[in-house]
Protein backbone atom coordinates (compact mmCIF):
# COMPACT_ATOMS: atom_id res chain seq x y z
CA UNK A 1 37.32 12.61 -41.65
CA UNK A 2 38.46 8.88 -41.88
CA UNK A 3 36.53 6.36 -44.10
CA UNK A 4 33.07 5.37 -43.08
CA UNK A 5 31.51 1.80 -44.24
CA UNK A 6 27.91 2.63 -46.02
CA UNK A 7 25.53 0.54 -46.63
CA UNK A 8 22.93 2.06 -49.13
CA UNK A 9 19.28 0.91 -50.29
CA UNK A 10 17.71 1.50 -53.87
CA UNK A 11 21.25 2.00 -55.57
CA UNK A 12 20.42 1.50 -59.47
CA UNK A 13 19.43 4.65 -60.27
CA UNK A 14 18.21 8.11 -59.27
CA UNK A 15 19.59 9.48 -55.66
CA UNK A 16 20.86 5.89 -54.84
CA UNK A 17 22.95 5.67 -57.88
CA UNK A 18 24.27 10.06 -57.22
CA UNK A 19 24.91 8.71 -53.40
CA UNK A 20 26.87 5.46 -54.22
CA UNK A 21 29.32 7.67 -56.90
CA UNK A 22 29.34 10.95 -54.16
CA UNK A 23 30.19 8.82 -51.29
CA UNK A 24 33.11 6.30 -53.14
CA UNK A 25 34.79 9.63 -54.23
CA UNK A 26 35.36 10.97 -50.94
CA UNK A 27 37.03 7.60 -50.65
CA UNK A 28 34.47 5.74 -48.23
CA UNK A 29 33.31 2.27 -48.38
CA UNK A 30 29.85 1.37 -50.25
CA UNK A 31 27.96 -1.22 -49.80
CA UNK A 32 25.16 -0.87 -53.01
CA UNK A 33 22.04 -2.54 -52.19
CA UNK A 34 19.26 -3.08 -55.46
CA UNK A 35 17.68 -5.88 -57.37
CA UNK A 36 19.84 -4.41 -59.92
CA UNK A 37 23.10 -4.51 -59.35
CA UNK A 38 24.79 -3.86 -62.83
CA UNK A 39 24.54 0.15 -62.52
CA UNK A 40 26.62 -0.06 -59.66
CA UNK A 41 29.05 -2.90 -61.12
CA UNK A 42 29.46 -1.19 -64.16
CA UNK A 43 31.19 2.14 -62.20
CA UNK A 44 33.97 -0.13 -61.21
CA UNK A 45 34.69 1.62 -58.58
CA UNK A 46 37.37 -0.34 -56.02
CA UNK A 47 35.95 0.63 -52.97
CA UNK A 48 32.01 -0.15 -53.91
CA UNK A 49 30.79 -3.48 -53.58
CA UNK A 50 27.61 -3.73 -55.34
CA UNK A 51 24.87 -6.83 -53.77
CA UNK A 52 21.60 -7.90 -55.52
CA UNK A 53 19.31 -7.34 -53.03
CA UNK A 54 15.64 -7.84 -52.94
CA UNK A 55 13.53 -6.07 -49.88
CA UNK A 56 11.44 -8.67 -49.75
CA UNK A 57 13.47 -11.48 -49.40
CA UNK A 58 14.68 -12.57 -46.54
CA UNK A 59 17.48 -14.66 -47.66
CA UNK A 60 18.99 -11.56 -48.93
CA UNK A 61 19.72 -9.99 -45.69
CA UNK A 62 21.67 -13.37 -44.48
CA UNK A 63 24.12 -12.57 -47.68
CA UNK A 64 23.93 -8.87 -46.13
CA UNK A 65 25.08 -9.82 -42.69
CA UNK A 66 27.38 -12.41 -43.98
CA UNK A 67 29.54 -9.22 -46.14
CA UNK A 68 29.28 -7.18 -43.59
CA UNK A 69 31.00 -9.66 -40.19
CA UNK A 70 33.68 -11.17 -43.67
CA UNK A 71 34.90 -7.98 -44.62
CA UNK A 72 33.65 -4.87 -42.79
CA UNK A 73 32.73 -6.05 -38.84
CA UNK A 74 31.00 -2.78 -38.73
CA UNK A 75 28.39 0.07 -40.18
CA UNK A 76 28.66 3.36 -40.28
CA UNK A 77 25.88 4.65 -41.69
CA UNK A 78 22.71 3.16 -43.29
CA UNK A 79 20.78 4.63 -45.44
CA UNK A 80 17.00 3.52 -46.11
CA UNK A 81 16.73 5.36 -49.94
CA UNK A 82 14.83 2.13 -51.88
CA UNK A 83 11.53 3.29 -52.55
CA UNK A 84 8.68 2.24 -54.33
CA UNK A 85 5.63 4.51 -55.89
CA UNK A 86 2.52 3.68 -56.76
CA UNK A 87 0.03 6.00 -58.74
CA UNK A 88 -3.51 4.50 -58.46
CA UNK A 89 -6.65 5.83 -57.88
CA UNK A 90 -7.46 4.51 -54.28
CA UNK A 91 -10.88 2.93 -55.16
CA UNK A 92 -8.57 -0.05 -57.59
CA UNK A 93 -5.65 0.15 -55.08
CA UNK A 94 -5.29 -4.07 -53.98
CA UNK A 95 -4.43 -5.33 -50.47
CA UNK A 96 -1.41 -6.88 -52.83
CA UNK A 97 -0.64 -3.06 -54.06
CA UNK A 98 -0.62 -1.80 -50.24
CA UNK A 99 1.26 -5.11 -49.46
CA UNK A 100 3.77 -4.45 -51.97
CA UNK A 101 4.21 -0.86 -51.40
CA UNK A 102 4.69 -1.47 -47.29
CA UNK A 103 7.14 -4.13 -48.33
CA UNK A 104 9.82 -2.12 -49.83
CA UNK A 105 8.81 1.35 -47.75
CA UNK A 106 8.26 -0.15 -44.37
CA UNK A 107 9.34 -3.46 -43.71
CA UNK A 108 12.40 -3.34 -45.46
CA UNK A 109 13.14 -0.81 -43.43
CA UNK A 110 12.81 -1.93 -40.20
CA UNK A 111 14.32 -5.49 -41.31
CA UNK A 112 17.55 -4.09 -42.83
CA UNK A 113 17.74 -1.77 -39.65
CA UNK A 114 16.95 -4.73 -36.96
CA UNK A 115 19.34 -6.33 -39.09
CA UNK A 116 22.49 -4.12 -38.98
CA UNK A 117 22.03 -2.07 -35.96
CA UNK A 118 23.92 -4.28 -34.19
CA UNK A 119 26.96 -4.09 -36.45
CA UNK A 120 27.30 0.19 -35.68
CA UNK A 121 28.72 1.95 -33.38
CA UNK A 122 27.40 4.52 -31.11
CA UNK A 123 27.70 7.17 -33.35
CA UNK A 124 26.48 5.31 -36.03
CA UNK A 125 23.59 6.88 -38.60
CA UNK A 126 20.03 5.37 -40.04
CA UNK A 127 18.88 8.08 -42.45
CA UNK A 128 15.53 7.12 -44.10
CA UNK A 129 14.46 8.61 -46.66
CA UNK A 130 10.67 9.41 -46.45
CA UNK A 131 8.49 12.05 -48.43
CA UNK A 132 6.99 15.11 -47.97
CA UNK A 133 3.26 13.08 -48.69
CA UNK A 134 4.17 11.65 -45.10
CA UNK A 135 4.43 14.95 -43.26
CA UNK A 136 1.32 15.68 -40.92
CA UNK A 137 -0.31 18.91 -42.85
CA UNK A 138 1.36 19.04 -45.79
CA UNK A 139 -0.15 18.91 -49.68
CA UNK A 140 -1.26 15.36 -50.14
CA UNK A 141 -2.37 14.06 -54.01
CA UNK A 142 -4.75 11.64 -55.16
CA UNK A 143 -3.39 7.90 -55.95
CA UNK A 144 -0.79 8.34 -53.23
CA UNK A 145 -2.50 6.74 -50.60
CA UNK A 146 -0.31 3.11 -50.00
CA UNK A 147 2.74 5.34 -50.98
CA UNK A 148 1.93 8.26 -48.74
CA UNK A 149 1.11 6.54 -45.95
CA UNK A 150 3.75 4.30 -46.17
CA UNK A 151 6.05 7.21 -45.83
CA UNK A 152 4.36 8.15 -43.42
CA UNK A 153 4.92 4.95 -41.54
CA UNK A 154 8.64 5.08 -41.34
CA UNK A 155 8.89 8.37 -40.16
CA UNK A 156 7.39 6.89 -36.58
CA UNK A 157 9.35 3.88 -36.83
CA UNK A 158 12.42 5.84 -37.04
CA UNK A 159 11.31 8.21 -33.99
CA UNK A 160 10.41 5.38 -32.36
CA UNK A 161 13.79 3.46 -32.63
CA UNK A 162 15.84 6.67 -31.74
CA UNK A 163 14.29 6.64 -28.14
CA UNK A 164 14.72 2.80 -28.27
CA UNK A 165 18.44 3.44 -28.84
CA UNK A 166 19.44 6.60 -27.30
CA UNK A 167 21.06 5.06 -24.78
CA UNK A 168 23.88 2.85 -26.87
CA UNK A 169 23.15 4.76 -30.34
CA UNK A 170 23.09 4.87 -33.51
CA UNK A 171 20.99 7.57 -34.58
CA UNK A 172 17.81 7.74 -36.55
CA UNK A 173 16.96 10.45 -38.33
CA UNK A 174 14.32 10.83 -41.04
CA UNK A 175 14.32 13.27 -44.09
CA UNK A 176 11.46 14.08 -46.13
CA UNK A 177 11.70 14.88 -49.37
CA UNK A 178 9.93 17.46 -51.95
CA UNK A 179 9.81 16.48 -55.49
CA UNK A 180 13.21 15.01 -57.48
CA UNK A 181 13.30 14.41 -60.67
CA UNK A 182 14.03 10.44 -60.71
CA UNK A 183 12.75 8.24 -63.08
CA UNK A 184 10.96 6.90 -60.62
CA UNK A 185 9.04 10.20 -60.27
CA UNK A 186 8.94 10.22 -64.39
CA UNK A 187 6.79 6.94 -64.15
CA UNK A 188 4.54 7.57 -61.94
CA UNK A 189 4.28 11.67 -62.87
CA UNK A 190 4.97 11.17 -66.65
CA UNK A 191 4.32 15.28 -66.96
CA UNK A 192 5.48 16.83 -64.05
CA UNK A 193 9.14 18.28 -63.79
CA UNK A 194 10.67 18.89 -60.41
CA UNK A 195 12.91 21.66 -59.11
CA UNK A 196 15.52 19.63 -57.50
CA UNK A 197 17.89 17.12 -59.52
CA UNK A 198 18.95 13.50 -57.99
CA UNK A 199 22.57 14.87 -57.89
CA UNK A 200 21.55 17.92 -55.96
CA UNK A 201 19.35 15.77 -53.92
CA UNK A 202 21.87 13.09 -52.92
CA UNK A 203 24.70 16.03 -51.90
CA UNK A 204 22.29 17.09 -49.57
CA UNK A 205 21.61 13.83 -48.25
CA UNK A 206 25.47 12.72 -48.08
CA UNK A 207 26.57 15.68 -46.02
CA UNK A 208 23.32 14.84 -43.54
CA UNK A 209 24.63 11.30 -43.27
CA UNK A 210 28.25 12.31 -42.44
CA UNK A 211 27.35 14.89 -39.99
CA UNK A 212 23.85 15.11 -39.16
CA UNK A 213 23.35 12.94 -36.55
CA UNK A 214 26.19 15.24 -34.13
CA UNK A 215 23.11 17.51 -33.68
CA UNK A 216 19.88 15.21 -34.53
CA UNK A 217 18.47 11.89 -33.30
CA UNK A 218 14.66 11.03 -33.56
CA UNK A 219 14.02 14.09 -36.41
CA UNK A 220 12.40 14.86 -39.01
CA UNK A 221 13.90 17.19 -42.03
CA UNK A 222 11.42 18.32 -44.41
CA UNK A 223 14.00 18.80 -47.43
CA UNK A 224 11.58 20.56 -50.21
CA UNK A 225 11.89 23.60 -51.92
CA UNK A 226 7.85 23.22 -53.65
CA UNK A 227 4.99 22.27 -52.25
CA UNK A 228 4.87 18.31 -53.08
């Protein structure tokens, strides 16, 4: 398989951080999106670049674009893995938690997407990574609601762009995961310990994003071995 050029969200830690190290050392080029960058600097890995990025700021997907036409004229794959979670009790949830949760879950999404989509080929890959609190029917928890929902949110944006692309590609497919244990799950769950490790997580997700999209486009993966 030759080298792809990556471009993944949420990077500093947790699956981002597993996918940037899985993915440089099957030798393919990263580019490591997160407000914090160091993580990724600090690997030194030649083939990584590593960008301070911010979701919600727009300048920061000019410097995007810019790397990508001065060194890479194309994406591969992009992978939509910067998440935020909130734990609040809906009844104190603000319109600025909701705003700030759709932000990084929603519009970041799509903006990154709208952004780079035309940079990929036709059998490029948008993977975005959504939650199992967004599937229709499934166990749903108290203080999820902006995160839940939010996830919940890109799962139709991504069906929605597959049909809006399935003429001239890339793909979109979604996959929603179970419980991981990330530190951002240890913040917002201080007790609870998940099955499924970030490392074990990310493999998962890095095969997917090589080769999922050869029999998916528009789809959904519910990747969870527990009920959350």
């Amino acid at each position: 398989m030759k080298n792809k050029n990556i471009v993944i969200t949420g990077t500093s830690r947790g699956i981002g951080f597993e996918l940037v190290k899985l993915f440089a050392r099957e030798g393919h080029n990263v580019l490591a999106l997160s407000r914090n960058a160091n993580p990724v600097t600090e690997l030194k890995l030649k083939n990584v670049v590593a960008l301070p990025f911010d979701l919600s700021n727009l300048d920061d997907y000019i410097d995007v674009e810019k790397l990508i036409k001065d060194q890479w004229s194309h994406v591969d794959i992009l992978i939509n893995n910067a998440g935020l979670l909130l734990n609040k009790p809906f009844a104190e949830t603000t319109f600025q938690d909701f705003q700030k949760v759709y932000q990084t879950n929603v519009f970041g999404v799509s903006e990154l997407s709208r952004v780079l989509v035309p940079y990929m080929p036709q059998d490029g890959h948008v993977i975005t990574i959504s939650s199992m609190g967004g599937i229709q029917g499934s166990m749903k928890f108290p203080g999820l609601a902006a995160y839940s929902s939010s996830k919940g949110a890109v799962i139709t944006l991504s069906e929605l762009l597959a049909e809006e692309y399935k003429e001239t590609g890339p793909q979109f497919n979604v996959l929603a995961l179970g419980a991981v244990q990330t530190e951002m799950l240890k913040e917002a769950f201080p007790d609870y310990q998940a099955p499924t490790t970030a490392l074990e997580m990310a493999t998962y997700i890095m095969d997917f994003a090589l080769s999922g999209n050869k029999i998916y486009n528009g789809k959904v993966l519910q990747v969870s071995n527990s009920t959350p």
